[in-house]
C-alpha atoms as a PDB file:
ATOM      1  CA  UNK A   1      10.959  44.544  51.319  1.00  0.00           C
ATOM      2  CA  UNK A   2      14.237  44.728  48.836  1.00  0.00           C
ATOM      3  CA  UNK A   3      14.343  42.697  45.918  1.00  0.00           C
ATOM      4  CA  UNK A   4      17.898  41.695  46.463  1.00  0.00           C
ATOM      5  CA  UNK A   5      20.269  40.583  49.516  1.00  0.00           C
ATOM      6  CA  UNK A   6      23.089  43.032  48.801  1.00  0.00           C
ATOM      7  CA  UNK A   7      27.028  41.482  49.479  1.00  0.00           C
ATOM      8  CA  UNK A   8      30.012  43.129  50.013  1.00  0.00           C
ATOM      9  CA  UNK A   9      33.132  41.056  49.461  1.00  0.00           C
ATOM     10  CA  UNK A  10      36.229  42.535  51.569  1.00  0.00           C
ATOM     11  CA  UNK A  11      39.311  40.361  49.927  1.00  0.00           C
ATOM     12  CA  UNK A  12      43.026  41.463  49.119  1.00  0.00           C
ATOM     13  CA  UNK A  13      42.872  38.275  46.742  1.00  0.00           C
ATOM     14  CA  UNK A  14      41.773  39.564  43.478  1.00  0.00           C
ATOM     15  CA  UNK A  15      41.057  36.487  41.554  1.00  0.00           C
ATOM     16  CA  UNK A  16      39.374  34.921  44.369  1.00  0.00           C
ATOM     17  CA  UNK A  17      36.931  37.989  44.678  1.00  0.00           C
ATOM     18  CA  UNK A  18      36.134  37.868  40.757  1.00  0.00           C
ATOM     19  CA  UNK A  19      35.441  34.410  41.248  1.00  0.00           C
ATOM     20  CA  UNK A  20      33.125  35.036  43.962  1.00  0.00           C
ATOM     21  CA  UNK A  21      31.531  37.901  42.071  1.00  0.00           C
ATOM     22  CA  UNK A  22      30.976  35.375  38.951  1.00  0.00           C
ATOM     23  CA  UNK A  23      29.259  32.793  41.131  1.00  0.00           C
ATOM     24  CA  UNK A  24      27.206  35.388  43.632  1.00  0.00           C
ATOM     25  CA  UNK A  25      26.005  37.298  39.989  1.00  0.00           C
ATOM     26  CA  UNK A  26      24.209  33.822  38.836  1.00  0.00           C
ATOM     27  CA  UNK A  27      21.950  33.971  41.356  1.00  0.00           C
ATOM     28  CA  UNK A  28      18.828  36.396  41.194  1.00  0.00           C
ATOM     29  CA  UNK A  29      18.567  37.761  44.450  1.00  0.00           C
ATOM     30  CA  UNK A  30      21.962  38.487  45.378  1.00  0.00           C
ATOM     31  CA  UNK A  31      24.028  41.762  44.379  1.00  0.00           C
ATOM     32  CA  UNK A  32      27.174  42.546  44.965  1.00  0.00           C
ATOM     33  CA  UNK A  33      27.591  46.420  45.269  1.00  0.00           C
ATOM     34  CA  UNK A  34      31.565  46.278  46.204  1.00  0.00           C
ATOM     35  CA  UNK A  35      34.589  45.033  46.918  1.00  0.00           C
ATOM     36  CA  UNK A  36      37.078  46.187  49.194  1.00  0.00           C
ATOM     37  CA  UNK A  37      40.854  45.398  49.445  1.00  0.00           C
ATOM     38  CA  UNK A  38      41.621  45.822  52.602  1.00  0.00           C
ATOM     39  CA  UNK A  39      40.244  46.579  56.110  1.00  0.00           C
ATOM     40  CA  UNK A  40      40.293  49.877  56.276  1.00  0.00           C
ATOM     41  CA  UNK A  41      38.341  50.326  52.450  1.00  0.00           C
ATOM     42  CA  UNK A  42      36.496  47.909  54.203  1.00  0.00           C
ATOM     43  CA  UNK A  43      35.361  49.817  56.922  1.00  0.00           C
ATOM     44  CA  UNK A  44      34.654  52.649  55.176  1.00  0.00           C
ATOM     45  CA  UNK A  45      32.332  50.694  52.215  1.00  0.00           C
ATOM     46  CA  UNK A  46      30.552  48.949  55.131  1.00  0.00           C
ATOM     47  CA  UNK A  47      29.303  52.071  56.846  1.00  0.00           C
ATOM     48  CA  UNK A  48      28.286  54.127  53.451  1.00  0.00           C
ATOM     49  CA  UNK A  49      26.261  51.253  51.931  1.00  0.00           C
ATOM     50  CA  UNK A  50      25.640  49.191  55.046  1.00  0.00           C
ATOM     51  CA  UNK A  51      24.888  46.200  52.955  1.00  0.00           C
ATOM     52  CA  UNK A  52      23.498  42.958  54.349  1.00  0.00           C
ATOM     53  CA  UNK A  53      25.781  40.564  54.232  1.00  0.00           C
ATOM     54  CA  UNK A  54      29.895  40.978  53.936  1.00  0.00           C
ATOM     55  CA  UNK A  55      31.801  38.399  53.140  1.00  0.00           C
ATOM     56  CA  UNK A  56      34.731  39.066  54.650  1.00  0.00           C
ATOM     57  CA  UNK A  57      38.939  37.767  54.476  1.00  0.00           C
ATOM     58  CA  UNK A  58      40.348  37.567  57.766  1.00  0.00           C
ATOM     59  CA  UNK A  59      43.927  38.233  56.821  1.00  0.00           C
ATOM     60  CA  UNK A  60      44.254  41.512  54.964  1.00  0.00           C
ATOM     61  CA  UNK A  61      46.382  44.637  54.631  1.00  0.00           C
ATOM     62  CA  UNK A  62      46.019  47.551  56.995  1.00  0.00           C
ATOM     63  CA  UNK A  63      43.481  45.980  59.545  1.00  0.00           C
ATOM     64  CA  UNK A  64      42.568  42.329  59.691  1.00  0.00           C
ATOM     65  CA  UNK A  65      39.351  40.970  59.093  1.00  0.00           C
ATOM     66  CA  UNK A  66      39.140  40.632  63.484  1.00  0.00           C
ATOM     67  CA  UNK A  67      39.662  44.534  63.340  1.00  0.00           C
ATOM     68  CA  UNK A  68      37.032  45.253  60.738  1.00  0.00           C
ATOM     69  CA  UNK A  69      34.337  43.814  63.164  1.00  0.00           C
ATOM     70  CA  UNK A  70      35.679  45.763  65.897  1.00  0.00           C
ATOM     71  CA  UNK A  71      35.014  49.101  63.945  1.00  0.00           C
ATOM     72  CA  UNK A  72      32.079  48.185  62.572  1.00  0.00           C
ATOM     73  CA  UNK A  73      30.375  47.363  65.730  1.00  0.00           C
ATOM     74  CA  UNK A  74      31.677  50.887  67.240  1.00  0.00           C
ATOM     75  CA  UNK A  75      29.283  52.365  64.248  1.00  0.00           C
ATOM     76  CA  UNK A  76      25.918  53.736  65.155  1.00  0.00           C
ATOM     77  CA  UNK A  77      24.368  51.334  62.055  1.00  0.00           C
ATOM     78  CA  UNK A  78      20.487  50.638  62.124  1.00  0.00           C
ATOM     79  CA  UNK A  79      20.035  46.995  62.829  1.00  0.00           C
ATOM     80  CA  UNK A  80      18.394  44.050  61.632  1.00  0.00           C
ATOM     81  CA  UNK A  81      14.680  43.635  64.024  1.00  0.00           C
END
């Protein structure tokens, strides 16, 4: 079993995704291994570290938080049992 829940934060909001990485980094088994700007960075950080949780901006730049979850289900990604 991992020692950590890993997050990815997908935000075009800078400040808000700082302050999100300052509160998730207080607590000992969470870790946030990225942040993505926009949908399609999104995408792409999802399916190379296929982390467990994303917490994820509906409204962004290139593809919307709605299209991000479209994509990513479309990906041959091992799933939770």
């Amino acid at each position: 079993m991992k020692d950590k829940v890993t997050v990815l934060i997908a935000d075009d909001n800078t400040e808000f995704a700082r302050t999100l990485i300052g509160y998730l980094d207080q607590e000992e088994d969470l870790e946030v291994i990225g942040v993505a700007r926009d949908g399609e960075e999104a995408v792409d950080m999802i399916a190379n570290t296929e982390p467990d949780v994303v917490l994820l901006d509906v409204i962004m730049p290139h593809l919307d938080g709605l299209g991000v979850l479209e994509r990513i289900g479309e990906l041959n990604m091992k799933q939770m049992p």
